[in-house]
N, C-alpha and C. Protein backbone atom coordinates (compact mmCIF):
# COMPACT_ATOMS: atom_id res chain seq x y z
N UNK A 1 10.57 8.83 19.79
CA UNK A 1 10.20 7.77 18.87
C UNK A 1 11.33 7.57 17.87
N UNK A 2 11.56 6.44 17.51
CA UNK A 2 12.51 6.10 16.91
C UNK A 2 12.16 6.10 15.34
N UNK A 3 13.01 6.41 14.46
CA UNK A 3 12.35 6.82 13.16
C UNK A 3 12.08 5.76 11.95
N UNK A 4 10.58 5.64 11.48
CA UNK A 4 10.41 4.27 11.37
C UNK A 4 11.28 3.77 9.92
N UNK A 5 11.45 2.46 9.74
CA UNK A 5 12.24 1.98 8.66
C UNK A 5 11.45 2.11 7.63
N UNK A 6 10.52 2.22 7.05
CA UNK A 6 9.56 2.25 6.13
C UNK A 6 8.14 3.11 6.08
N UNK A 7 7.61 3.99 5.55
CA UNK A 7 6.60 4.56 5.48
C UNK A 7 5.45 4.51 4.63
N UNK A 8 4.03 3.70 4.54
CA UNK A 8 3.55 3.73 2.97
C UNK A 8 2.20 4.54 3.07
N UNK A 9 2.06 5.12 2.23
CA UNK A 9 1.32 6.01 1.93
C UNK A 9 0.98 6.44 0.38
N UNK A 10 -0.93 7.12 0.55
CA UNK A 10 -0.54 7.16 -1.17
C UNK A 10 -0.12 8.61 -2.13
N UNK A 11 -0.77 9.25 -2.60
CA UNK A 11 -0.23 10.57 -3.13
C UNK A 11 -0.10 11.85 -2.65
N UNK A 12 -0.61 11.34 -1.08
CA UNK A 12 -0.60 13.10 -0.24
C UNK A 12 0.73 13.81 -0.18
N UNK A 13 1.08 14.97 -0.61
CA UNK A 13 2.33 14.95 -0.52
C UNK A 13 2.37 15.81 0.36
N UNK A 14 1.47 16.54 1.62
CA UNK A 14 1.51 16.93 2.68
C UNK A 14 2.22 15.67 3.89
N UNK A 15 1.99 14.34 3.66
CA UNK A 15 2.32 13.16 4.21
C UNK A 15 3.66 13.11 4.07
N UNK A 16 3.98 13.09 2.49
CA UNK A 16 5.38 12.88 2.27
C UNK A 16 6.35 14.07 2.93
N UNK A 17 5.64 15.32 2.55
CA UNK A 17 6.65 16.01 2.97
C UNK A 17 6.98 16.43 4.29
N UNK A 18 6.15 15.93 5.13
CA UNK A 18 6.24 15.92 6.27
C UNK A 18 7.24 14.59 6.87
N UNK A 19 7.04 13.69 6.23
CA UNK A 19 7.98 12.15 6.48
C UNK A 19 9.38 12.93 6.18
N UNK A 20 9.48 13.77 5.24
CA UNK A 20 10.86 14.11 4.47
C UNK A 20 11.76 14.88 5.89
N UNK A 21 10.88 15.51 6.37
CA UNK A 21 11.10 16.61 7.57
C UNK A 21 11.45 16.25 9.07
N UNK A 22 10.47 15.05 9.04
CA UNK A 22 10.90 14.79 10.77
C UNK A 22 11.33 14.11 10.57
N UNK A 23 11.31 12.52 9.38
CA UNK A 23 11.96 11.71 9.55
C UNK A 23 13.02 11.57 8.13
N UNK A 24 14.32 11.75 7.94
CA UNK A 24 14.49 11.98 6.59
C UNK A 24 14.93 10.93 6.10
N UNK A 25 15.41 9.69 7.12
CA UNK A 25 16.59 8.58 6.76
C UNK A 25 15.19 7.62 6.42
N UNK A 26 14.06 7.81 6.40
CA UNK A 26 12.86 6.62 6.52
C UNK A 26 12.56 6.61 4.99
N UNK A 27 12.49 5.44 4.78
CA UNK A 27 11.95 5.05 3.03
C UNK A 27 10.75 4.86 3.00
N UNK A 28 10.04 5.23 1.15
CA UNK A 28 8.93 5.07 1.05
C UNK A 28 8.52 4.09 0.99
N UNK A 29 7.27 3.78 0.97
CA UNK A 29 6.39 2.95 0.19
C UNK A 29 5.65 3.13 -0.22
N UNK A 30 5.03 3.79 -1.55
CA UNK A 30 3.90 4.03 -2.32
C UNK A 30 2.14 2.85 -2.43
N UNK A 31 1.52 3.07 -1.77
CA UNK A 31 0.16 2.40 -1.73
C UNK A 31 0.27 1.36 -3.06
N UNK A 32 0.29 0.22 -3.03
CA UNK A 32 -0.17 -0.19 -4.93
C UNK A 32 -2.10 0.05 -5.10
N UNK A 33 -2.58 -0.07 -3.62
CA UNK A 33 -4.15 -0.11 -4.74
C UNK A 33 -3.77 1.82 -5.11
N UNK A 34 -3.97 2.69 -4.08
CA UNK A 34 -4.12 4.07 -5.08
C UNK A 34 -2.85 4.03 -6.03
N UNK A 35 -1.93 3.85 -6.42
CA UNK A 35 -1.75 3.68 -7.57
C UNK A 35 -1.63 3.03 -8.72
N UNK A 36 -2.37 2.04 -8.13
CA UNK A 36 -3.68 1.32 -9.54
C UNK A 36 -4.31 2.34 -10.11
N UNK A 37 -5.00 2.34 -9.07
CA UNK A 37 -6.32 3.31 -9.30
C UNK A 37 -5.89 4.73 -10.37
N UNK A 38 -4.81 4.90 -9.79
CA UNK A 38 -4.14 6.17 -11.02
C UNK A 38 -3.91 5.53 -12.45
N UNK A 39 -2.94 4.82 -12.11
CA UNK A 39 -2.25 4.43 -13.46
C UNK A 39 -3.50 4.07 -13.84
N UNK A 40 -4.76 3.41 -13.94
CA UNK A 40 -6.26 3.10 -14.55
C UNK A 40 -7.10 3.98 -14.83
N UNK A 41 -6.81 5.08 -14.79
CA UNK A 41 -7.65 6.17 -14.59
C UNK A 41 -7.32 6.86 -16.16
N UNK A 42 -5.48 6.33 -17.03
CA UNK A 42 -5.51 6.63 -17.64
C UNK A 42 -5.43 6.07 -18.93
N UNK A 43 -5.94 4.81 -18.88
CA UNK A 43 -6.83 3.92 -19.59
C UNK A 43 -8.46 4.08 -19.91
N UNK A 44 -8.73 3.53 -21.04
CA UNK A 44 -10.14 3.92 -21.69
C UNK A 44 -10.63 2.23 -20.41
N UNK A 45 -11.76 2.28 -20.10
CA UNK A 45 -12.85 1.11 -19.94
C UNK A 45 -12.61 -0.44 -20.31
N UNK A 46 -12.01 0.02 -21.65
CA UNK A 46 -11.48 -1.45 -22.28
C UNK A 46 -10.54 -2.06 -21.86
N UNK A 47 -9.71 -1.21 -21.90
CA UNK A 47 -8.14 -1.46 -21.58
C UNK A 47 -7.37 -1.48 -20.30
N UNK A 48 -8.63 -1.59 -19.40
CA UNK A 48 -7.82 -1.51 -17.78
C UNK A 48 -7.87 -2.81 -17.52
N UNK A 49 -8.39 -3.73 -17.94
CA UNK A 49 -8.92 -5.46 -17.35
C UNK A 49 -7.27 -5.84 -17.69
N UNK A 50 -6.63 -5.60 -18.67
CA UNK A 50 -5.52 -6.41 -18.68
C UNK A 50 -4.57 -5.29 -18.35
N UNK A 51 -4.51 -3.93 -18.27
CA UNK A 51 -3.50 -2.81 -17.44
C UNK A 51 -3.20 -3.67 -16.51
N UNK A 52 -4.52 -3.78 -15.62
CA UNK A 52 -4.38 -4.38 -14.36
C UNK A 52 -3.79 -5.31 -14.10
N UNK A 53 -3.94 -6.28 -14.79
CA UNK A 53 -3.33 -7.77 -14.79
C UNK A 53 -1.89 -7.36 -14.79
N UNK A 54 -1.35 -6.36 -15.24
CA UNK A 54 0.24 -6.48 -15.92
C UNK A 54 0.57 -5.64 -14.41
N UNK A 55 -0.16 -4.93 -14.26
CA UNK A 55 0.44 -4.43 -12.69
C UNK A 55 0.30 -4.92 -11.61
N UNK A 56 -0.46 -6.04 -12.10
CA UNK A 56 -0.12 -6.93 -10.39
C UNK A 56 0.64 -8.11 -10.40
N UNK A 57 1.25 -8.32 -12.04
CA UNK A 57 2.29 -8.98 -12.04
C UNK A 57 3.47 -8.07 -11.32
N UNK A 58 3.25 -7.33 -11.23
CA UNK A 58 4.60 -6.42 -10.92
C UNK A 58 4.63 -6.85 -9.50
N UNK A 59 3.70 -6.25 -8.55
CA UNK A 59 3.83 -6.39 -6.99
C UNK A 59 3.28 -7.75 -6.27
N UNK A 60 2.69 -8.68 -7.38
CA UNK A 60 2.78 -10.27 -6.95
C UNK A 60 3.80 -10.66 -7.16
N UNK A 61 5.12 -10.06 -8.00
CA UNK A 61 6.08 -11.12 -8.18
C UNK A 61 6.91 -11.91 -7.09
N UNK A 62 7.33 -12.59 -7.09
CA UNK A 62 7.81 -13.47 -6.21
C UNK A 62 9.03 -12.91 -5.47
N UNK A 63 10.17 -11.86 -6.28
CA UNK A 63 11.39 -11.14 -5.98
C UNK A 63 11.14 -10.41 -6.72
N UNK A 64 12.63 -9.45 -6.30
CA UNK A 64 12.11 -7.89 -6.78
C UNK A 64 12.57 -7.75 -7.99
N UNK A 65 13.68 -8.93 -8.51
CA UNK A 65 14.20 -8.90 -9.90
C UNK A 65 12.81 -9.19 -10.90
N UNK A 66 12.04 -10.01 -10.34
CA UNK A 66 10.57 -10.73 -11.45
C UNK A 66 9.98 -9.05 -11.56
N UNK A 67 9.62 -8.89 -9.98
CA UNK A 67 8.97 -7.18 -10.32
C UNK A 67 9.76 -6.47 -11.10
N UNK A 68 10.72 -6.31 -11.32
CA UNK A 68 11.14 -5.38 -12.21
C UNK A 68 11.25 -5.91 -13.81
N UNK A 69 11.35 -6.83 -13.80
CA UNK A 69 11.01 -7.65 -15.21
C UNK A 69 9.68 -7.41 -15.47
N UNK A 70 8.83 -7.27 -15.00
CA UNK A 70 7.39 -7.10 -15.32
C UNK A 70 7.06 -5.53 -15.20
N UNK A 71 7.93 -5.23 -14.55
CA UNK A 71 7.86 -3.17 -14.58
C UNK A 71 8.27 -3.02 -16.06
N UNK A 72 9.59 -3.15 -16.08
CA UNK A 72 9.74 -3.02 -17.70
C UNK A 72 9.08 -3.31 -18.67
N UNK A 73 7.98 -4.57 -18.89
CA UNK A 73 7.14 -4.77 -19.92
C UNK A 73 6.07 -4.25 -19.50
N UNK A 74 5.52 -3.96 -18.82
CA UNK A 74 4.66 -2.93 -18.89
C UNK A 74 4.61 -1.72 -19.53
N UNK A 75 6.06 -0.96 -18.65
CA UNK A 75 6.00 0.58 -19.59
C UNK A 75 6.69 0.46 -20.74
N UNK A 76 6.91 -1.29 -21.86
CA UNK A 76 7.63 -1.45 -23.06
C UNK A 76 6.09 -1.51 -24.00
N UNK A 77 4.99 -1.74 -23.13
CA UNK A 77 3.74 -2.38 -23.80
C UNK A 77 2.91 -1.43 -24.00
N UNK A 78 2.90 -0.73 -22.88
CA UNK A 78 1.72 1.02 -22.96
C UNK A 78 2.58 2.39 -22.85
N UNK A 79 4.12 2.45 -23.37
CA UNK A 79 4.11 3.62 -23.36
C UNK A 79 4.40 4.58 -24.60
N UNK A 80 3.58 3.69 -25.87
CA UNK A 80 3.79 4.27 -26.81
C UNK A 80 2.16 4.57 -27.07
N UNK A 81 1.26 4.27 -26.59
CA UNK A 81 -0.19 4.19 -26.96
C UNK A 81 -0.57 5.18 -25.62
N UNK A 82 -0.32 4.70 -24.38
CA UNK A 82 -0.60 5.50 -23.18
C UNK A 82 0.57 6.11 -22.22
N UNK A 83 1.26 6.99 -23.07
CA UNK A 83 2.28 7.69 -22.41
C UNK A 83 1.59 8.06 -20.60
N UNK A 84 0.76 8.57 -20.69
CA UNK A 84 0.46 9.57 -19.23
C UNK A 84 0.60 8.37 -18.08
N UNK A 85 0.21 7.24 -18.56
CA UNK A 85 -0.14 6.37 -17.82
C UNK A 85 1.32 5.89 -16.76
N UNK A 86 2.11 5.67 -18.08
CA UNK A 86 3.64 4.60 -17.69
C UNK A 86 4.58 6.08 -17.42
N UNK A 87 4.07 7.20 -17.45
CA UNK A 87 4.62 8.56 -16.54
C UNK A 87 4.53 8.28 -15.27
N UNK A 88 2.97 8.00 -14.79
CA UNK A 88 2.19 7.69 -13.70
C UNK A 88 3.27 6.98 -12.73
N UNK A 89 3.42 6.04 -13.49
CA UNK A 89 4.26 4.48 -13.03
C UNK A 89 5.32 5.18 -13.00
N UNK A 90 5.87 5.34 -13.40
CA UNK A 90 7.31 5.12 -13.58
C UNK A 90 8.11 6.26 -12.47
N UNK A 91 7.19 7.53 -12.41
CA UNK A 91 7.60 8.20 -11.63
C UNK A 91 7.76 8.11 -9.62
N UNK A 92 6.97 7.02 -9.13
CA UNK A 92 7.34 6.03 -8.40
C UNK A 92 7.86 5.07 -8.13
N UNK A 93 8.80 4.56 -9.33
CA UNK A 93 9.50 3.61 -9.46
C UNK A 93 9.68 2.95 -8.32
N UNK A 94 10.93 3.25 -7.72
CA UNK A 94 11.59 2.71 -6.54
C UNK A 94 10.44 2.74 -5.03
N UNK A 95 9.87 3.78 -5.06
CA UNK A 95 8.71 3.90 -3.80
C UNK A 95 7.88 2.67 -3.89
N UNK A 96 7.45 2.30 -5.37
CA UNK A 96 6.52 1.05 -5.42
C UNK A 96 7.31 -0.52 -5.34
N UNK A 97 8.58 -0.41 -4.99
CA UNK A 97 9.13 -1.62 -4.75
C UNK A 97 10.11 -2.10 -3.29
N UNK A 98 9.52 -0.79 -2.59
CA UNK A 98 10.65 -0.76 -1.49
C UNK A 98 10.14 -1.94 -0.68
N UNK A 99 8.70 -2.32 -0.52
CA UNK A 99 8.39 -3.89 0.09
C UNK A 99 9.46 -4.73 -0.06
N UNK A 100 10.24 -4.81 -1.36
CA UNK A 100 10.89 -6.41 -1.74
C UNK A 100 12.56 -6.50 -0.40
N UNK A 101 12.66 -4.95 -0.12
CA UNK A 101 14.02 -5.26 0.49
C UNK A 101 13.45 -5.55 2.56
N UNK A 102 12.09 -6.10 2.28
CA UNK A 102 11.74 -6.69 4.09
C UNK A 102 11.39 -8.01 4.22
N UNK A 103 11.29 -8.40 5.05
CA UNK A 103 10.75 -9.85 4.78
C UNK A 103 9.77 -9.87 4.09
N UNK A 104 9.63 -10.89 3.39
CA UNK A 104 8.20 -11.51 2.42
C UNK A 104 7.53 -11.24 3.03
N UNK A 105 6.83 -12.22 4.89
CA UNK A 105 5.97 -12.09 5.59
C UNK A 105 4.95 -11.33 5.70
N UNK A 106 5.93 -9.73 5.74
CA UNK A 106 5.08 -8.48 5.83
C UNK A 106 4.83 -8.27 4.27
N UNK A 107 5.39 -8.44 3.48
CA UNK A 107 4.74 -7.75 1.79
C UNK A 107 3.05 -7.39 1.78
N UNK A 108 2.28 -8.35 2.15
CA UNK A 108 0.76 -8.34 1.90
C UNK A 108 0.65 -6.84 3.01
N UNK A 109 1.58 -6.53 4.38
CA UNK A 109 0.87 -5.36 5.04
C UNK A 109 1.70 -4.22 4.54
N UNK A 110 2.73 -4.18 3.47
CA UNK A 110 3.83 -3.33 2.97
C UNK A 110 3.38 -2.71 2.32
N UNK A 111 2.68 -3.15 1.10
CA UNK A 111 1.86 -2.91 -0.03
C UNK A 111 1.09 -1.50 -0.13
N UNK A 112 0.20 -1.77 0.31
CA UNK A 112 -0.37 -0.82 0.67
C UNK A 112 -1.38 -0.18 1.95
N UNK A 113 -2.17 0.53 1.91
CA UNK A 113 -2.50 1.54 2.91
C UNK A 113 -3.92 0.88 3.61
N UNK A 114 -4.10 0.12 2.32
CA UNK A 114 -5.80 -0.34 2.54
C UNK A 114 -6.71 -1.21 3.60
N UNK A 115 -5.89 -1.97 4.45
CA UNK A 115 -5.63 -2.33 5.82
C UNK A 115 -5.70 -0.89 6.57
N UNK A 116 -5.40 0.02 7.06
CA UNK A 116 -5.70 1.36 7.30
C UNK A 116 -6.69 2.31 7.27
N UNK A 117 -6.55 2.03 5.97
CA UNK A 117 -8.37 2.95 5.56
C UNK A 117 -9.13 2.06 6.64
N UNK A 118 -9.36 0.91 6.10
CA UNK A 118 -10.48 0.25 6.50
C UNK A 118 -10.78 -0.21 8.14
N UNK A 119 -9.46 0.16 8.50
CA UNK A 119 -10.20 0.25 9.77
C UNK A 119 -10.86 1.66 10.52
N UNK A 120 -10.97 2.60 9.84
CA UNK A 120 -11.36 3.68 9.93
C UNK A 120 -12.80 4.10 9.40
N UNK A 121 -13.12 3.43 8.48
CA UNK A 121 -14.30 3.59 7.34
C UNK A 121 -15.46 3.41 7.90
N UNK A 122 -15.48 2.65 8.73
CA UNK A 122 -16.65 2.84 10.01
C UNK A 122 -16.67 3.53 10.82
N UNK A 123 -15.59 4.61 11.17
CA UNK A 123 -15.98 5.93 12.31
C UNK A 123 -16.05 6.80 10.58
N UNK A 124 -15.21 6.94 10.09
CA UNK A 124 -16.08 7.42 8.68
C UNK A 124 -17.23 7.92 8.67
N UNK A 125 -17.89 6.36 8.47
CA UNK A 125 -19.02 6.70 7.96
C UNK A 125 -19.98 7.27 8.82
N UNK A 126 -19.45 6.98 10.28
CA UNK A 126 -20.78 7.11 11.36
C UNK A 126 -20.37 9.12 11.11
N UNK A 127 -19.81 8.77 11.46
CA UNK A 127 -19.12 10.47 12.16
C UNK A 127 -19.64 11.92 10.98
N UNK A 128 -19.95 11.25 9.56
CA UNK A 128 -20.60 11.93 8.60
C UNK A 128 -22.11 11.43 8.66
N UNK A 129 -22.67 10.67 9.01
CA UNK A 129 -23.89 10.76 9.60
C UNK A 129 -24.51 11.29 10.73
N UNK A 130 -23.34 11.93 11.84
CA UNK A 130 -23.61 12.52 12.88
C UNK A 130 -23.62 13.72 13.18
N UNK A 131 -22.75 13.98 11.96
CA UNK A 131 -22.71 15.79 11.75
C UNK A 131 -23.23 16.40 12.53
N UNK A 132 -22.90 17.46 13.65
CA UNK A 132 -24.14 18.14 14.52
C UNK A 132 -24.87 17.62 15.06
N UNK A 133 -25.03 16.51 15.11
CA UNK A 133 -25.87 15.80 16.17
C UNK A 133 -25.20 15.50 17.74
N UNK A 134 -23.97 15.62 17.87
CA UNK A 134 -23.56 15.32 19.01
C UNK A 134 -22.67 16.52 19.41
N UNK A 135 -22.02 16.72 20.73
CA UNK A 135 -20.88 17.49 20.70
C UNK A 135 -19.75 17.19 20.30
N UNK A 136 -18.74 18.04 21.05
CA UNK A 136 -17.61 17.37 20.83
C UNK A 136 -16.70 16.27 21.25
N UNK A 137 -16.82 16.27 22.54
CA UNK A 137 -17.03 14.66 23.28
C UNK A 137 -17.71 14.03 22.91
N UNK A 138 -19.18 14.05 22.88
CA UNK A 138 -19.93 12.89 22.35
C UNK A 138 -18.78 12.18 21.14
N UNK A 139 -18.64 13.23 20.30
CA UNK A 139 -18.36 12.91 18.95
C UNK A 139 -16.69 11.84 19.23
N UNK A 140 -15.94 12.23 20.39
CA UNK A 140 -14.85 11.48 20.39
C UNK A 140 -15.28 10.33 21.20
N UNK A 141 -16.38 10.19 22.12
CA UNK A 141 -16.48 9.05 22.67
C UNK A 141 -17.30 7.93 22.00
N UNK A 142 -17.71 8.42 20.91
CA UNK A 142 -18.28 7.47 19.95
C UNK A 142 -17.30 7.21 18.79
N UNK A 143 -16.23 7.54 18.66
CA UNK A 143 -15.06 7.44 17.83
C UNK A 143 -14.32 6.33 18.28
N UNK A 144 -14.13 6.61 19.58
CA UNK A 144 -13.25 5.71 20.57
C UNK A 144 -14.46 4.59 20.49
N UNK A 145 -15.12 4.57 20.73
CA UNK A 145 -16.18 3.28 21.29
C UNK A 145 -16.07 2.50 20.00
N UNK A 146 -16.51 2.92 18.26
CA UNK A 146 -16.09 2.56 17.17
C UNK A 146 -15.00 2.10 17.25
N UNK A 147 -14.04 2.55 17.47
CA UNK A 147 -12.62 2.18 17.38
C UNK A 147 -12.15 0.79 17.96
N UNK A 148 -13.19 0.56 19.04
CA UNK A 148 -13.07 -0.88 19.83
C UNK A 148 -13.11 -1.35 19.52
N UNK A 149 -14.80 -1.62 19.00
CA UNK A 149 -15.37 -2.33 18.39
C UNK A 149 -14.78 -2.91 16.78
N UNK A 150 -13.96 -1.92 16.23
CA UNK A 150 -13.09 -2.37 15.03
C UNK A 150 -11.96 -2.97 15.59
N UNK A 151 -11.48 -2.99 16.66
CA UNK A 151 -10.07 -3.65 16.79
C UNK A 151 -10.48 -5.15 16.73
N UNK A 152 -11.58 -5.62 17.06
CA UNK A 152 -11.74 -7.44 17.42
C UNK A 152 -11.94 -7.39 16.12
N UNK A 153 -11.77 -7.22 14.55
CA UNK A 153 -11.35 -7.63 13.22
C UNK A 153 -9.89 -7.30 12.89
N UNK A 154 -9.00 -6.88 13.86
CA UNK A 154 -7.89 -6.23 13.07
C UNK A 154 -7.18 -8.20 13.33
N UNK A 155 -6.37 -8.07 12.30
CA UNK A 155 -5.55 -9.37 12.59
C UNK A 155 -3.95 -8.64 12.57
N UNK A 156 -2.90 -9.24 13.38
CA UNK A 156 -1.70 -9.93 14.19
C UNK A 156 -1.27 -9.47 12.62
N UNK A 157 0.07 -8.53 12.91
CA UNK A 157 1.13 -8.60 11.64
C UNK A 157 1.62 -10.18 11.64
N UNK A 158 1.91 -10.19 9.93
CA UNK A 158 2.24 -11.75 9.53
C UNK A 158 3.31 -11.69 9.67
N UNK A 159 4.43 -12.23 10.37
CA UNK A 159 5.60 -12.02 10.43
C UNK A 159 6.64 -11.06 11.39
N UNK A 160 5.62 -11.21 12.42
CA UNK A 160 5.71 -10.54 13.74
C UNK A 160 7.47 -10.87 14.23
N UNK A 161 7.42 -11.94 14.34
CA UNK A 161 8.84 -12.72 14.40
C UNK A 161 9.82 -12.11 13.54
N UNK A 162 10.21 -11.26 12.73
CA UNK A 162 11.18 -10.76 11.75
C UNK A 162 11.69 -9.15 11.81
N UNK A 163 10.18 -8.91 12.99
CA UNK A 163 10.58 -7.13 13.16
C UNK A 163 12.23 -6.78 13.83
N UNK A 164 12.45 -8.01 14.93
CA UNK A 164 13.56 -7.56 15.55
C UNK A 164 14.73 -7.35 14.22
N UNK A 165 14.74 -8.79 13.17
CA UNK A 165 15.34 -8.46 12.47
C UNK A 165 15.97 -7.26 11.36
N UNK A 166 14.46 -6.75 10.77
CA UNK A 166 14.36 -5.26 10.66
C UNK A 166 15.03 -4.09 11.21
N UNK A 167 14.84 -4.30 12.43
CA UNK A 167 15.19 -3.14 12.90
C UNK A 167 16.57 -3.29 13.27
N UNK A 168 17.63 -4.56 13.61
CA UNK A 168 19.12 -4.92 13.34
C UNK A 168 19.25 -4.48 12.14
N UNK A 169 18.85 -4.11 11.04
CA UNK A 169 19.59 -3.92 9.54
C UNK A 169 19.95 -4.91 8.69
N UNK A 170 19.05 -5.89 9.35
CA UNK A 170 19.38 -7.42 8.23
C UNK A 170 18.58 -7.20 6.84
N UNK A 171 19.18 -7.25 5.71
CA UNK A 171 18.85 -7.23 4.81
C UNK A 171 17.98 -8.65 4.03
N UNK A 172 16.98 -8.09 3.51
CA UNK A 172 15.97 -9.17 2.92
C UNK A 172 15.98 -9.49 1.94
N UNK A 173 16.97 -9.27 0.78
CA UNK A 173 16.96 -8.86 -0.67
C UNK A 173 16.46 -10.69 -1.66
N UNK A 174 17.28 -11.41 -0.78
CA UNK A 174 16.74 -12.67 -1.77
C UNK A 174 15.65 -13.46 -1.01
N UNK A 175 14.99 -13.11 -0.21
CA UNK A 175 13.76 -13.83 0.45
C UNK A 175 12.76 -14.08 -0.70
N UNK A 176 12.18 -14.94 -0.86
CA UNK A 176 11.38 -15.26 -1.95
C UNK A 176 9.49 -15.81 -1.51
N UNK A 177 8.58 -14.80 -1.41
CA UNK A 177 7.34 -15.18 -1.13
C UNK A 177 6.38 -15.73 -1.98
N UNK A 178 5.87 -16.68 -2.48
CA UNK A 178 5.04 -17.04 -3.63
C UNK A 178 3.68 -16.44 -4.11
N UNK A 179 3.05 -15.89 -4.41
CA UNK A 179 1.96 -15.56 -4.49
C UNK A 179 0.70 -16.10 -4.39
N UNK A 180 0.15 -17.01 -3.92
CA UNK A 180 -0.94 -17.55 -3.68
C UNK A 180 -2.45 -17.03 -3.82
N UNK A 181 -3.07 -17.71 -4.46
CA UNK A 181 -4.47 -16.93 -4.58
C UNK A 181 -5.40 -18.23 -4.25
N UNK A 182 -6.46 -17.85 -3.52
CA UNK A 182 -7.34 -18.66 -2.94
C UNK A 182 -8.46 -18.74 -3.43
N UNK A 183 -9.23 -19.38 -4.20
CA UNK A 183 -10.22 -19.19 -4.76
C UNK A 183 -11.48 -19.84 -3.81
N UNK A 184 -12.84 -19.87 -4.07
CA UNK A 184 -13.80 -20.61 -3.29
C UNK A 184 -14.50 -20.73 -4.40
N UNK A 185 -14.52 -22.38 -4.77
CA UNK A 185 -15.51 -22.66 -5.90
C UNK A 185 -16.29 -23.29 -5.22
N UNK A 186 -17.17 -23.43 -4.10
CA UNK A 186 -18.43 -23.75 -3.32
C UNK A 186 -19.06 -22.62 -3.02
């Protein structure tokens, strides 16, 4: 197997250090929802509604210069009130921006992990409801059978067309993706 160009994952560092080992030339990518979820964790109740907002200016920005313009006011805004927090941040720096140097296309599957989880969260859940109820085959042929049945929701990487490029070493640095948000007011 060829060693992949990018890896994202969130704080396991059994993951990382294993990426470090077999594969060493492969870059990170740090999850942004689990490290939301951190950096919020060290905010009071009040103060995460707009944390949040300022950190998804960071990984909505359009290029990686805007993200880093918005990295900086962030840890210029909370790291005199919430040091632990913009520690949090900051100590992933570069892992939480390695999306900006691939095509745009992929950014939304770069990001993070959560596409992943979720296709799993349904053998999850069954497989802890089955506890001892089945063997051990049973237990993988109802894993596999789940597993099917989740693939007819998985959708087609966005930007399928750009992998060859990737993997030539073409660099993505000024590609510019807009952020779009879709609302449904019906």
């Amino acid at each position: 197997m060829n060693a992949p160009e990018l890896s994202i994952g969130d704080g396991a560092m059994g993951f990382w250090s294993t990426m470090e080992e077999v594969f060493p030339q492969t870059r990170y990518q740090r999850c942004w929802m689990h490290k939301t979820m951190n950096v919020l964790n060290c905010f009071p109740k009040s103060g995460q509604p707009k944390a949040k907002q300022a950190l998804h200016n960071i990984w909505q920005a359009a290029t990686r210069e805007e993200a880093e313009k918005a990295f900086d006011t962030f840890i210029r805004s909370y790291e005199d009130k919430y040091p632990k927090a913009t520690r949090c941040l900051e100590k992933d720096h570069e892992a939480l921006v390695s999306f900006y140097d691939f095509p745009a296309k992929h950014w939304q599957s770069l990001r993070t992990t959560n596409p992943i989880e979720s296709t799993f969260a349904t053998i999850r859940h069954r497989t802890k409801r089955s506890k001892g109820c089945l063997t051990r085959g049973g237990m993988l042929y109802m894993m596999f059978k789940l597993g099917l049945c989740a693939q007819n929701k998985w959708r087609r990487l966005r930007g399928f067309d750009e992998l060859a490029k990737v993997i030539n070493g073409i660099p993505f640095k000024k590609i510019v993706q807009p952020y779009v948000c879709n609302f449904d007011l019906g």
